[in-house]
N, C-alpha and C. Protein backbone atom coordinates (compact mmCIF):
# COMPACT_ATOMS: atom_id res chain seq x y z
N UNK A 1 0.85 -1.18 0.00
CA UNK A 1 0.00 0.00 0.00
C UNK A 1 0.90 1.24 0.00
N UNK A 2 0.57 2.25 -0.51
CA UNK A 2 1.63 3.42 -0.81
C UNK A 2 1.27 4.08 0.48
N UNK A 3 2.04 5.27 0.78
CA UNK A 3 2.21 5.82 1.96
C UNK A 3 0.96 6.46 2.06
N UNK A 4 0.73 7.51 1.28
CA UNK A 4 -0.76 8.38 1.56
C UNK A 4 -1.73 7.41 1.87
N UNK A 5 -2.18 6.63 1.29
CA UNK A 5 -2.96 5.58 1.65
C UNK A 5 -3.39 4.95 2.84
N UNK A 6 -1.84 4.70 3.22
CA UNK A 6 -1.57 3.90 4.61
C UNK A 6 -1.98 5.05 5.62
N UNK A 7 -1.04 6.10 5.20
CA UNK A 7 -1.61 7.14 6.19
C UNK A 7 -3.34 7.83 6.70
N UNK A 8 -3.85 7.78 5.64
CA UNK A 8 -5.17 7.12 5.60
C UNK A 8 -6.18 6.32 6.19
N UNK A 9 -5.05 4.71 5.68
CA UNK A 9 -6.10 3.77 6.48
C UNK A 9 -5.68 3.95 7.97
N UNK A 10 -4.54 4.49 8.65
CA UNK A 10 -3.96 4.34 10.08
C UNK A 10 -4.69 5.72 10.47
N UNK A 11 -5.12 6.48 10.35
CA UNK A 11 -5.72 7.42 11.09
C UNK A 11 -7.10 7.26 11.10
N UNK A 12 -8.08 6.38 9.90
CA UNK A 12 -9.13 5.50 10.35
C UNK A 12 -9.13 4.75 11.25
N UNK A 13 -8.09 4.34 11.19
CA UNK A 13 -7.90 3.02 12.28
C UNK A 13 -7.94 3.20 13.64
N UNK A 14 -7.16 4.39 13.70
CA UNK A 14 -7.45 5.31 15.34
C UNK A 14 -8.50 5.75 15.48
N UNK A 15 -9.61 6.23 14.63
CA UNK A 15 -10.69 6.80 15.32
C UNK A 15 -11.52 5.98 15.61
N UNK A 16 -11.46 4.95 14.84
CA UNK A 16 -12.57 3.51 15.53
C UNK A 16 -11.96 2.75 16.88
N UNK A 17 -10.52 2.79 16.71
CA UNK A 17 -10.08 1.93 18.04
C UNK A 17 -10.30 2.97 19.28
N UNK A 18 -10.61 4.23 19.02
CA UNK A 18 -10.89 6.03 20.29
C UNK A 18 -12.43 5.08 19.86
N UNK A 19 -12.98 4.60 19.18
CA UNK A 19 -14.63 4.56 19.67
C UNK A 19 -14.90 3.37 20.68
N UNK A 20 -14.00 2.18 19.87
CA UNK A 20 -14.19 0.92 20.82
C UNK A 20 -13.26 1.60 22.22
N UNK A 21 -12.34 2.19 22.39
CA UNK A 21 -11.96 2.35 23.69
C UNK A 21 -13.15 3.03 24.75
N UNK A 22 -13.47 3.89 23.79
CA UNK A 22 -14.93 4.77 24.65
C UNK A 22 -15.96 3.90 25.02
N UNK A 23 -16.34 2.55 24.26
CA UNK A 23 -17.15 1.87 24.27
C UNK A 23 -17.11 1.17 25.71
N UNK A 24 -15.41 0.52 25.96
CA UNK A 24 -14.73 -0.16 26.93
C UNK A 24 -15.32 0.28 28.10
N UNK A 25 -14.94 1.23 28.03
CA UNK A 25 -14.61 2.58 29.48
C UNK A 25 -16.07 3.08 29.85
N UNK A 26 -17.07 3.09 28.62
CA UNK A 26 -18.28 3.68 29.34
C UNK A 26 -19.10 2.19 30.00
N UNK A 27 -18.71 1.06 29.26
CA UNK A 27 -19.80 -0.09 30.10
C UNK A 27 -18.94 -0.28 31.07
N UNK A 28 -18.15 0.22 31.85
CA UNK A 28 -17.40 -0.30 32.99
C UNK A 28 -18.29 0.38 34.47
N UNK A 29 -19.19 1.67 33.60
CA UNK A 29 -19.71 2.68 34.67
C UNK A 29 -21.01 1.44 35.28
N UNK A 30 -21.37 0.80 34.54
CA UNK A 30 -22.74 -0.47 34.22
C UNK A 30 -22.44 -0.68 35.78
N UNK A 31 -23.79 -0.80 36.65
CA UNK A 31 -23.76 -1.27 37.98
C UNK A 31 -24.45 -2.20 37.79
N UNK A 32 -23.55 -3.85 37.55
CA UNK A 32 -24.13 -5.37 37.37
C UNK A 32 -24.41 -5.98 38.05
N UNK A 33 -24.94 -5.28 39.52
CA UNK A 33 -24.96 -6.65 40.67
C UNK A 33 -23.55 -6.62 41.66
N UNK A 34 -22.41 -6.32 41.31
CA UNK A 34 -21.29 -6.87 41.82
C UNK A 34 -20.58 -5.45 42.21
N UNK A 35 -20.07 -5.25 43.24
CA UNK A 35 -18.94 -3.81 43.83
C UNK A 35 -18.26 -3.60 42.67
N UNK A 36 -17.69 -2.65 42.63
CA UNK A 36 -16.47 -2.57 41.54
C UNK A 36 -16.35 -0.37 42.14
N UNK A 37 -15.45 -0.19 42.09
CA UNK A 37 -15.11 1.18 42.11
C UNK A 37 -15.58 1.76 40.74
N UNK A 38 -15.41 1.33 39.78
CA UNK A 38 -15.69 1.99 38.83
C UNK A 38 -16.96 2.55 38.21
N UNK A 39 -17.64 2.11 39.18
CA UNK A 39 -19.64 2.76 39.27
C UNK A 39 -19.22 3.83 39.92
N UNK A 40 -18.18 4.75 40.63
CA UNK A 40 -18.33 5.92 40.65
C UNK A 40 -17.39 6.90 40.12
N UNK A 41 -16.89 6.34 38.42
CA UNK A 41 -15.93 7.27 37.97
C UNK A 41 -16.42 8.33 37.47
N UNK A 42 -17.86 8.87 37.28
CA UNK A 42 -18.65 9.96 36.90
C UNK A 42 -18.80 10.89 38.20
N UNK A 43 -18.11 10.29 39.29
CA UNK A 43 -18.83 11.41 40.83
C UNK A 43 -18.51 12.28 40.74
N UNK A 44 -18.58 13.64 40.74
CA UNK A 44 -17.75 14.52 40.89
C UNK A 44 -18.42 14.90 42.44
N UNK A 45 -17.30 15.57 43.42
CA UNK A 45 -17.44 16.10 44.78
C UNK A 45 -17.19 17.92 44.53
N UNK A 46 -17.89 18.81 45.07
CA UNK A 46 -17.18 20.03 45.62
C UNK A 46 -16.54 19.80 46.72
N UNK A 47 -14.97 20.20 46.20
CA UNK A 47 -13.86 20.17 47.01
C UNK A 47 -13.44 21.51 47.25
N UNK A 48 -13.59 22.60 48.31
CA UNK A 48 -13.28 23.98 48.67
C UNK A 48 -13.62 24.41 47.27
N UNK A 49 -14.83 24.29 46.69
CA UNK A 49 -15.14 25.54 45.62
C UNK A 49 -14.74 24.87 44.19
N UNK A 50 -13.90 23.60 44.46
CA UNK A 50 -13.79 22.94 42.92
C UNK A 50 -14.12 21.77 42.56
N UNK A 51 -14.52 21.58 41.64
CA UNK A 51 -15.41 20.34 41.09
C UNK A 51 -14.06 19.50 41.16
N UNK A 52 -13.99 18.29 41.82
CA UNK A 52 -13.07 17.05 41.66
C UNK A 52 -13.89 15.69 41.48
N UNK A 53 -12.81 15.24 40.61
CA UNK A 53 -13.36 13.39 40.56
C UNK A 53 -13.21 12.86 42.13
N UNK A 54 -14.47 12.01 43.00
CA UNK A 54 -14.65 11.45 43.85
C UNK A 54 -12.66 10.43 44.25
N UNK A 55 -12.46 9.56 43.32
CA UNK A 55 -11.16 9.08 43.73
C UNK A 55 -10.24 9.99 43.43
N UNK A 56 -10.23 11.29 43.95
CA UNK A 56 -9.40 12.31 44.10
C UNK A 56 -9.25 13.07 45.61
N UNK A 57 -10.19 12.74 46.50
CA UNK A 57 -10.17 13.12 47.66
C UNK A 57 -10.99 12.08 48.31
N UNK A 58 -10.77 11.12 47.45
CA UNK A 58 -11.40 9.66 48.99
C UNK A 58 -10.59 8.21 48.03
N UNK A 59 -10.17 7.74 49.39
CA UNK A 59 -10.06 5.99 48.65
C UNK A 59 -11.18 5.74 48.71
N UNK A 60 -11.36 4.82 47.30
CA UNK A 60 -12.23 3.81 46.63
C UNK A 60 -12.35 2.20 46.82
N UNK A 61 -12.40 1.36 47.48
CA UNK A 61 -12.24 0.10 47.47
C UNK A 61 -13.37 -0.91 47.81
N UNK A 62 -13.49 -2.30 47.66
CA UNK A 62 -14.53 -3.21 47.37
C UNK A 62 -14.13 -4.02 48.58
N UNK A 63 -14.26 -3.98 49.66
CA UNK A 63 -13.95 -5.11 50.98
C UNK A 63 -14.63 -6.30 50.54
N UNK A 64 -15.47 -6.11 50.13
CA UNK A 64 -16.51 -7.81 49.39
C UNK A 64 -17.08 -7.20 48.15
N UNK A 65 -17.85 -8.48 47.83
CA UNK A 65 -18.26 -8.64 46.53
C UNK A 65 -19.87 -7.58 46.11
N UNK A 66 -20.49 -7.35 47.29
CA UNK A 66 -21.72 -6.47 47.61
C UNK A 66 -21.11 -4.68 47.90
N UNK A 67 -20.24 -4.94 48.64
CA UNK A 67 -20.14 -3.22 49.14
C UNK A 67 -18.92 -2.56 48.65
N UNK A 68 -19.05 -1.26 48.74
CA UNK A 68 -18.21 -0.80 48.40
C UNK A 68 -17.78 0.51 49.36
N UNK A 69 -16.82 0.72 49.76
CA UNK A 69 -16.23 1.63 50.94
C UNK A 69 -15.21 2.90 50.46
N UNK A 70 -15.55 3.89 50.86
CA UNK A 70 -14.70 5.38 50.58
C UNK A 70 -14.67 6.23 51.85
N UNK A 71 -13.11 6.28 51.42
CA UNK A 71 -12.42 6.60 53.24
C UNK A 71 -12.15 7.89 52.23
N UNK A 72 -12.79 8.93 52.82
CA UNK A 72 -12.22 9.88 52.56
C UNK A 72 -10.87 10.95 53.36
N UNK A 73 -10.46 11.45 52.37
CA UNK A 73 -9.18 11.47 53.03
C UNK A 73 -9.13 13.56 54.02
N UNK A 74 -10.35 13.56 54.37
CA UNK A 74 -10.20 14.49 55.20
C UNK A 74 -11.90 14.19 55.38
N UNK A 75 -11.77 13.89 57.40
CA UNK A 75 -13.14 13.80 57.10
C UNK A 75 -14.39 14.95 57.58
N UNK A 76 -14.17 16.30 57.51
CA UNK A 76 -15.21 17.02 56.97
C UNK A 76 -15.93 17.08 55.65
N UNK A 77 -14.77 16.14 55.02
CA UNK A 77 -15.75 15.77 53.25
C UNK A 77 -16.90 14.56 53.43
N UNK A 78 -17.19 14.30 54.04
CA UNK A 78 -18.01 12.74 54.59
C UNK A 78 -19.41 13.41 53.93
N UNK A 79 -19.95 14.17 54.17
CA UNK A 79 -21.08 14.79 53.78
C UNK A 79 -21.13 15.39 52.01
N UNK A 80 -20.25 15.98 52.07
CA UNK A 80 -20.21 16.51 50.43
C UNK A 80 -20.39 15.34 49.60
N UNK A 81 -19.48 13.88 50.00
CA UNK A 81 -19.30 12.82 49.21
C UNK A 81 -20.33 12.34 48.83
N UNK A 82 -21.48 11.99 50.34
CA UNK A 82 -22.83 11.65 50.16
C UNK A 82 -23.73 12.41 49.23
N UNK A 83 -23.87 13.56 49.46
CA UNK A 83 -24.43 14.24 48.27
C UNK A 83 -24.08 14.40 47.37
N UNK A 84 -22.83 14.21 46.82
CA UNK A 84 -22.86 13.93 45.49
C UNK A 84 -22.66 12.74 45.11
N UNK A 85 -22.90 11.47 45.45
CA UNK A 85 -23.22 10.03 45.07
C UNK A 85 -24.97 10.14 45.12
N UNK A 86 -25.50 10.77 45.97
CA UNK A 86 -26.79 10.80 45.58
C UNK A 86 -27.16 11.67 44.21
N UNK A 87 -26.45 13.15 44.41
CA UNK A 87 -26.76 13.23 43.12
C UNK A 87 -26.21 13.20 41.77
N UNK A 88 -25.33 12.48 42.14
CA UNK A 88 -25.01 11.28 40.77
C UNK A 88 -26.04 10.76 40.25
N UNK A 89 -26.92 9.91 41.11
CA UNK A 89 -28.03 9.14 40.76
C UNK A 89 -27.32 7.68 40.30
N UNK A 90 -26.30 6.99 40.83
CA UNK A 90 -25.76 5.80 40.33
C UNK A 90 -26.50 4.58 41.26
N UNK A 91 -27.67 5.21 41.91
CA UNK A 91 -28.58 3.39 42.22
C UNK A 91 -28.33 3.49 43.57
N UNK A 92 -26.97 4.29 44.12
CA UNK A 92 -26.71 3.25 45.76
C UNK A 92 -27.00 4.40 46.49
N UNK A 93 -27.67 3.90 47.87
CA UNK A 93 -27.42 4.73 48.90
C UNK A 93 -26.64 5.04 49.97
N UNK A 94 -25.34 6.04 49.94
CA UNK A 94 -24.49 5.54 50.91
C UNK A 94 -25.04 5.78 52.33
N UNK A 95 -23.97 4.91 53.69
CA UNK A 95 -24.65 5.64 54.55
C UNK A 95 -22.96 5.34 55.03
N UNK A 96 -23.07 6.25 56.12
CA UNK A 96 -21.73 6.35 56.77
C UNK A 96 -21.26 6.18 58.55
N UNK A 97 -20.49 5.94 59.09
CA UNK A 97 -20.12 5.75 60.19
C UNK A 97 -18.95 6.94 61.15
N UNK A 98 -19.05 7.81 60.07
CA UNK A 98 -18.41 9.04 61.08
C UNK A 98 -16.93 8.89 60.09
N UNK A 99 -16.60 8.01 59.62
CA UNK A 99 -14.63 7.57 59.08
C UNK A 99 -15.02 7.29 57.61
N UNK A 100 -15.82 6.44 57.39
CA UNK A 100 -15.91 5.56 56.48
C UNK A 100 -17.38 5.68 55.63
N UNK A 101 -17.77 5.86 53.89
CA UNK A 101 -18.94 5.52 53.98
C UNK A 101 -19.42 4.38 52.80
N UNK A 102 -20.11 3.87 53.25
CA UNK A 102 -20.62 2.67 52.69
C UNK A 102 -21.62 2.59 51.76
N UNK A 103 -21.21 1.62 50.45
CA UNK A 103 -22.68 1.68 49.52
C UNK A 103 -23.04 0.61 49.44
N UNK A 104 -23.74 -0.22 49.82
CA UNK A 104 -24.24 -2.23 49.52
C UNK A 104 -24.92 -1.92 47.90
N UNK A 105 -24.34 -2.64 47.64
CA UNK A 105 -24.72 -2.80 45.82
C UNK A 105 -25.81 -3.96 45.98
N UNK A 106 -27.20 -3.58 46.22
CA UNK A 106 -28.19 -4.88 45.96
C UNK A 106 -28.22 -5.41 44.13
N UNK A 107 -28.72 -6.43 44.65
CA UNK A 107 -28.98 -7.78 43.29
C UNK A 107 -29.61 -6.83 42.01
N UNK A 108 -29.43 -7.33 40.81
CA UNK A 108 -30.04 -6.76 40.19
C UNK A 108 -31.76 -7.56 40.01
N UNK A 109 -32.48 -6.83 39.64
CA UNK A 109 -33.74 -7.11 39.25
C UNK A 109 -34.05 -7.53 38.30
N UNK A 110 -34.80 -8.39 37.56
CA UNK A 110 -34.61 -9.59 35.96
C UNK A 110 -34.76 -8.24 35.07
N UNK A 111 -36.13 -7.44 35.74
CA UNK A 111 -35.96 -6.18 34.78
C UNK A 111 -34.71 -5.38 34.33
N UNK A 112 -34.50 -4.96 35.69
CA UNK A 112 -33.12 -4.18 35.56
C UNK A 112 -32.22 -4.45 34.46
N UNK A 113 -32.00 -5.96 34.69
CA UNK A 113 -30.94 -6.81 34.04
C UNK A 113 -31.10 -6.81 32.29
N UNK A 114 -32.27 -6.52 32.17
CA UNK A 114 -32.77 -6.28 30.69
C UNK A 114 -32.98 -5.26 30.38
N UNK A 115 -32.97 -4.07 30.89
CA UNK A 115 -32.76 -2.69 30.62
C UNK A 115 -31.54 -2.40 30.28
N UNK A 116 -30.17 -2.87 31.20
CA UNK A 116 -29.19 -2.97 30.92
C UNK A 116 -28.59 -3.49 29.98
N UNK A 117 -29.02 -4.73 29.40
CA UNK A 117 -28.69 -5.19 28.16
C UNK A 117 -28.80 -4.69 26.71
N UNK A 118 -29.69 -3.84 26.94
CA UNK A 118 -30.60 -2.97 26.34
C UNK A 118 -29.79 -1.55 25.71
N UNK A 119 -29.40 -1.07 26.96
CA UNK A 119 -28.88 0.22 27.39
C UNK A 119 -26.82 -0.74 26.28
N UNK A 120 -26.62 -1.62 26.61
CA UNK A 120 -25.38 -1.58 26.42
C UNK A 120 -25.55 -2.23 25.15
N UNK A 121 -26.23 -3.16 24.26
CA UNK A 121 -26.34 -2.81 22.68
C UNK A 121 -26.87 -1.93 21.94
N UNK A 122 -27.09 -0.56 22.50
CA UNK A 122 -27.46 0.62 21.98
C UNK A 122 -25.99 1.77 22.13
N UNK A 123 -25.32 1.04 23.18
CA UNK A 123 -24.18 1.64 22.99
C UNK A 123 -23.28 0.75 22.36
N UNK A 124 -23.04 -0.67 21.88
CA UNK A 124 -22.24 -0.88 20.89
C UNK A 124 -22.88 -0.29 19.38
N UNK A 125 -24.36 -0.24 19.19
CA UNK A 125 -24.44 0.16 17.88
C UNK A 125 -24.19 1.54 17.72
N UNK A 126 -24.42 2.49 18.66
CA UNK A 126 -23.93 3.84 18.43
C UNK A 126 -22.78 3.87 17.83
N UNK A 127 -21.52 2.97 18.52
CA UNK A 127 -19.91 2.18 18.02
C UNK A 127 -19.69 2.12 16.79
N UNK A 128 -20.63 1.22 16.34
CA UNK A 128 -20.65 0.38 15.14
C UNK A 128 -20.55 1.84 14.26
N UNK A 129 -21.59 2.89 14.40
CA UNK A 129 -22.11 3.60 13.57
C UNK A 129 -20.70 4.55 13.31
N UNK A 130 -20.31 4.93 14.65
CA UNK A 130 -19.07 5.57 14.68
C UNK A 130 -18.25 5.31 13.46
N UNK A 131 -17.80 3.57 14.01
CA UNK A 131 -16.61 2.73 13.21
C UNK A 131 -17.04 3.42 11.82
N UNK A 132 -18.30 2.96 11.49
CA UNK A 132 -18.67 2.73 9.87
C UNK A 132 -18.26 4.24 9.25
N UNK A 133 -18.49 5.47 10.73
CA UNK A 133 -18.20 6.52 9.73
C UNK A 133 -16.83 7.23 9.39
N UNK A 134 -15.82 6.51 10.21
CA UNK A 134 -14.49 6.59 10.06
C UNK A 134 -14.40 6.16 8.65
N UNK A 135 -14.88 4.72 8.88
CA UNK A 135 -14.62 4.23 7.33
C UNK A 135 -14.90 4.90 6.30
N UNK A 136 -16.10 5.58 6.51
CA UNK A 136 -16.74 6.21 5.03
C UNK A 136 -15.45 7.58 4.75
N UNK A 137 -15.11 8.70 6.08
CA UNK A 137 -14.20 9.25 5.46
C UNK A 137 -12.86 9.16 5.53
N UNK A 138 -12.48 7.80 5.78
CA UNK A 138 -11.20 7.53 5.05
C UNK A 138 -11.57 7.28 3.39
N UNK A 139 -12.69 6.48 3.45
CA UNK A 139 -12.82 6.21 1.44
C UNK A 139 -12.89 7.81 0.86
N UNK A 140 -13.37 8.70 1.53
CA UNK A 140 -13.87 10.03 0.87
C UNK A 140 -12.11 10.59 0.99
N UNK A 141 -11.48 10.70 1.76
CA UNK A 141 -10.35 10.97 1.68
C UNK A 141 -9.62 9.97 0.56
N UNK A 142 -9.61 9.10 0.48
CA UNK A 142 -9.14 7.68 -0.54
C UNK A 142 -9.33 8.31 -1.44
N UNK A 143 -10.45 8.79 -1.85
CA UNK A 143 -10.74 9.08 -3.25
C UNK A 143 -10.50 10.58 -3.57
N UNK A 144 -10.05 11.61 -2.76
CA UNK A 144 -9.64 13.01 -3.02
C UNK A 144 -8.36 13.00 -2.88
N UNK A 145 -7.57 11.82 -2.61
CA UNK A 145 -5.95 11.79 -2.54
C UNK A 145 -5.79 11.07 -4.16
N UNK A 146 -6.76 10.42 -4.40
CA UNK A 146 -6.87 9.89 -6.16
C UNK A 146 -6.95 11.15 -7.11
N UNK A 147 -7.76 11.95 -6.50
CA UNK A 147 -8.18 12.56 -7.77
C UNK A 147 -7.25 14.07 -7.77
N UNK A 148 -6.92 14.18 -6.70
CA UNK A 148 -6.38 15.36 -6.16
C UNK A 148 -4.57 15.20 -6.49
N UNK A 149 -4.16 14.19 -5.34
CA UNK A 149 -2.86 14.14 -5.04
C UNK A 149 -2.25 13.22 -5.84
N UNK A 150 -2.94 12.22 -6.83
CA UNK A 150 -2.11 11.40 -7.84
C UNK A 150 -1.90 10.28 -7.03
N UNK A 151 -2.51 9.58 -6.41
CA UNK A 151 -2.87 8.42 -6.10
C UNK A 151 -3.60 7.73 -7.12
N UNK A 152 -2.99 6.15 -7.23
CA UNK A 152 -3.01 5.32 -8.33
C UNK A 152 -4.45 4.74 -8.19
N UNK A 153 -4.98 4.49 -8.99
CA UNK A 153 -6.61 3.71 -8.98
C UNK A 153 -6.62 2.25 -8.05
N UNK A 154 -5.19 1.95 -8.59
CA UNK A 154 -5.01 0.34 -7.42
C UNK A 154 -5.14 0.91 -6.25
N UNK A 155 -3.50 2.15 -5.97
CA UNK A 155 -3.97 2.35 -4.72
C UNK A 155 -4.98 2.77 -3.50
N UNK A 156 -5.85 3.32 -4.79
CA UNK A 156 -6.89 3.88 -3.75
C UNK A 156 -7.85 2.65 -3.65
N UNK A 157 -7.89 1.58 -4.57
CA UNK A 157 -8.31 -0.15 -4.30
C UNK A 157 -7.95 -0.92 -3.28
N UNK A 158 -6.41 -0.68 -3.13
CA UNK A 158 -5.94 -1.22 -1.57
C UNK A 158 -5.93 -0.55 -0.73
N UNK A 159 -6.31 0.73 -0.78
CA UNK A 159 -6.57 1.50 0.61
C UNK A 159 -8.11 0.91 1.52
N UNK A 160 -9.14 0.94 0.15
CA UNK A 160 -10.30 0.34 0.23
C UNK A 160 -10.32 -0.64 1.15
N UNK A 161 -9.47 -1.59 0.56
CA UNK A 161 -9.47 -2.86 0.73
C UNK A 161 -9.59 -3.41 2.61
N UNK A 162 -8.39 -2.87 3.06
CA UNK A 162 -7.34 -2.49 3.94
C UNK A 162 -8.64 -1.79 4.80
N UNK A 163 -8.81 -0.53 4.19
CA UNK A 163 -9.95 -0.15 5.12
C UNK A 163 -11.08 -0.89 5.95
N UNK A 164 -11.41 -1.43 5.03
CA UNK A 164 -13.06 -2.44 5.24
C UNK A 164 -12.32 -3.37 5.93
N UNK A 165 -11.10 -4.48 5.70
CA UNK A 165 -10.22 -5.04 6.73
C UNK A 165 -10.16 -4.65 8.02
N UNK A 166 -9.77 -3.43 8.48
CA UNK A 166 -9.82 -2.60 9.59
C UNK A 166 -11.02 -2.46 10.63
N UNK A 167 -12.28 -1.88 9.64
CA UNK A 167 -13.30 -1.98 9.71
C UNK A 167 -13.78 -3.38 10.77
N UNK A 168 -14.09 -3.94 9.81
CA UNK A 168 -14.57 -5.34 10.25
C UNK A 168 -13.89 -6.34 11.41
N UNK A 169 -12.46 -5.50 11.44
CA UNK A 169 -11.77 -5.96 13.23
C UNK A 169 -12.31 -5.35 14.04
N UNK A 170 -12.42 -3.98 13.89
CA UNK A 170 -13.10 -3.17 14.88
C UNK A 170 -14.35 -3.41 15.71
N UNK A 171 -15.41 -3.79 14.20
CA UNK A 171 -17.14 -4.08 14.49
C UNK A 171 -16.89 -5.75 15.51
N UNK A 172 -15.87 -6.48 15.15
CA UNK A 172 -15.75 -7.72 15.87
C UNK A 172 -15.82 -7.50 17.07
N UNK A 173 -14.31 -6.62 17.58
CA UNK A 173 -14.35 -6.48 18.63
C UNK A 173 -15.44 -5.97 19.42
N UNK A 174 -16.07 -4.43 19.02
CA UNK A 174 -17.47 -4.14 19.43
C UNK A 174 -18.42 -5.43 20.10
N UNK A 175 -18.72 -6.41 19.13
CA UNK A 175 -19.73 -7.22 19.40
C UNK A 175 -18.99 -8.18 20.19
N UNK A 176 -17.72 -8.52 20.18
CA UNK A 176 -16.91 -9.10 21.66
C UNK A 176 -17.39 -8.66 22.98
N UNK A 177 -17.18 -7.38 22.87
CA UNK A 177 -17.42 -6.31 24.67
C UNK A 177 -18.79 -6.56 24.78
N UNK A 178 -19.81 -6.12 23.75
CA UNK A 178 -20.94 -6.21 24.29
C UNK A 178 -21.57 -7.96 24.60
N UNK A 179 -21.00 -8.72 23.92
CA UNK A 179 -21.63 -10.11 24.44
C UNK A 179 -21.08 -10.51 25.54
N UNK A 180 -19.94 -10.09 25.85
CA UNK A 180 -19.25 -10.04 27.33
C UNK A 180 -19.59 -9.27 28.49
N UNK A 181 -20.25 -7.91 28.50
CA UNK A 181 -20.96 -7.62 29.09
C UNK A 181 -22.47 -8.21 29.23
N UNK A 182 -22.93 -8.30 28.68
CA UNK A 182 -24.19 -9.11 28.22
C UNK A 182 -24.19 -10.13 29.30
N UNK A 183 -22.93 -11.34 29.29
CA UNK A 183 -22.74 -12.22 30.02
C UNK A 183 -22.61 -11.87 31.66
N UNK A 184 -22.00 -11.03 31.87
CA UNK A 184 -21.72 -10.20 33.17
C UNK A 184 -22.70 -9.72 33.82
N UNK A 185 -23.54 -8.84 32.60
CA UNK A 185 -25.20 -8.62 33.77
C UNK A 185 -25.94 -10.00 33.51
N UNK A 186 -25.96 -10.87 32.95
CA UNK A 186 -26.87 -12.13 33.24
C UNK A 186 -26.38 -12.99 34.36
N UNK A 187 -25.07 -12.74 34.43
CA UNK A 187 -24.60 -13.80 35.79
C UNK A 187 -25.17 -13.21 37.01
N UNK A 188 -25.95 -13.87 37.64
CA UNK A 188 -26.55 -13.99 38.96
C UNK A 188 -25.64 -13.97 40.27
């Protein structure tokens, strides 16, 4: 494949692998039944007047498989934290012990569990749609580096080619994460 080309298909290639990464990172927020810190990477706290991410002024950690515990690390924040996990709106209610405050992650509900499934192949196809439109303007670029910059008819054939190759790793992976999540909120 000639260089313009390549250069081409590799900067397609990054904006679909920035979609599947986004894809990664947003079903991780998914509260499946099980603790995990990462149901509160959206918290933000007022910290003296500035908006901070929650694991920025409290440890985050999972003592078991149900709860989840944040020691904040000065504790006149014990209160701010609570209100803004409530108004997060991420499902849990913390409650606290003066040091420490606590969220019990209850079971999910069969409903729930299908809302969620729901909610997370609407975010791989959003993905998909992404991927597909990288693809389309790398070909639109493919074909103005042909007509423009003297790119060969093959090459803009194996750029094609190469592209839709790319493509179709990408959409794989997509439908990897989401049947894997899928599996994750169905496990009981």
């Amino acid at each position: 494949m000639l260089p313009k080309a390549k250069e081409i298909v590799d900067a397609a290639d990054l904006k679909m692998q920035d979609a599947v990464d986004f894809l990664e990172e947003d079903l991780k927020n998914y509260r499946v039944g099980k603790a995990t810190p990462a149901i509160f990477n959206g918290v933000t706290v007022d910290y003296y007047g500035t908006v901070t991410p929650l694991n920025q002024v409290a440890s985050v950690t999972t003592p078991d498989a149900k709860t989840i515990a944040i020691q904040p690390w000065e504790r006149s924040m014990i209160g701010k934290i609570e209100k803004a996990i409530l108004d997060a709106n991420v499902g849990l209610t913390p409650s606290n012990n003066g040091e420490i405050i606590r969220c019990v992650v209850p079971a999910l509900t069969e409903e729930r569990r299908r809302e969620l499934i729901k909610k997370a192949k609407a975010q791989g196809e959003t993905t998909k749609v992404t991927v597909r439109n990288a693809r389309r303007d790398g070909i639109d670029l493919l074909k103005k580096a042909q007509k423009n910059d003297g790119l060969s008819e093959d090459g803009e054939k194996d750029g094609e080619d190469e592209l839709q190759k790319v493509t179709d790793k990408h959409i794989k992976a997509v439908d990897a994460i989401i049947a894997a999540k899928e599996k994750e909120i169905l496990t009981v």
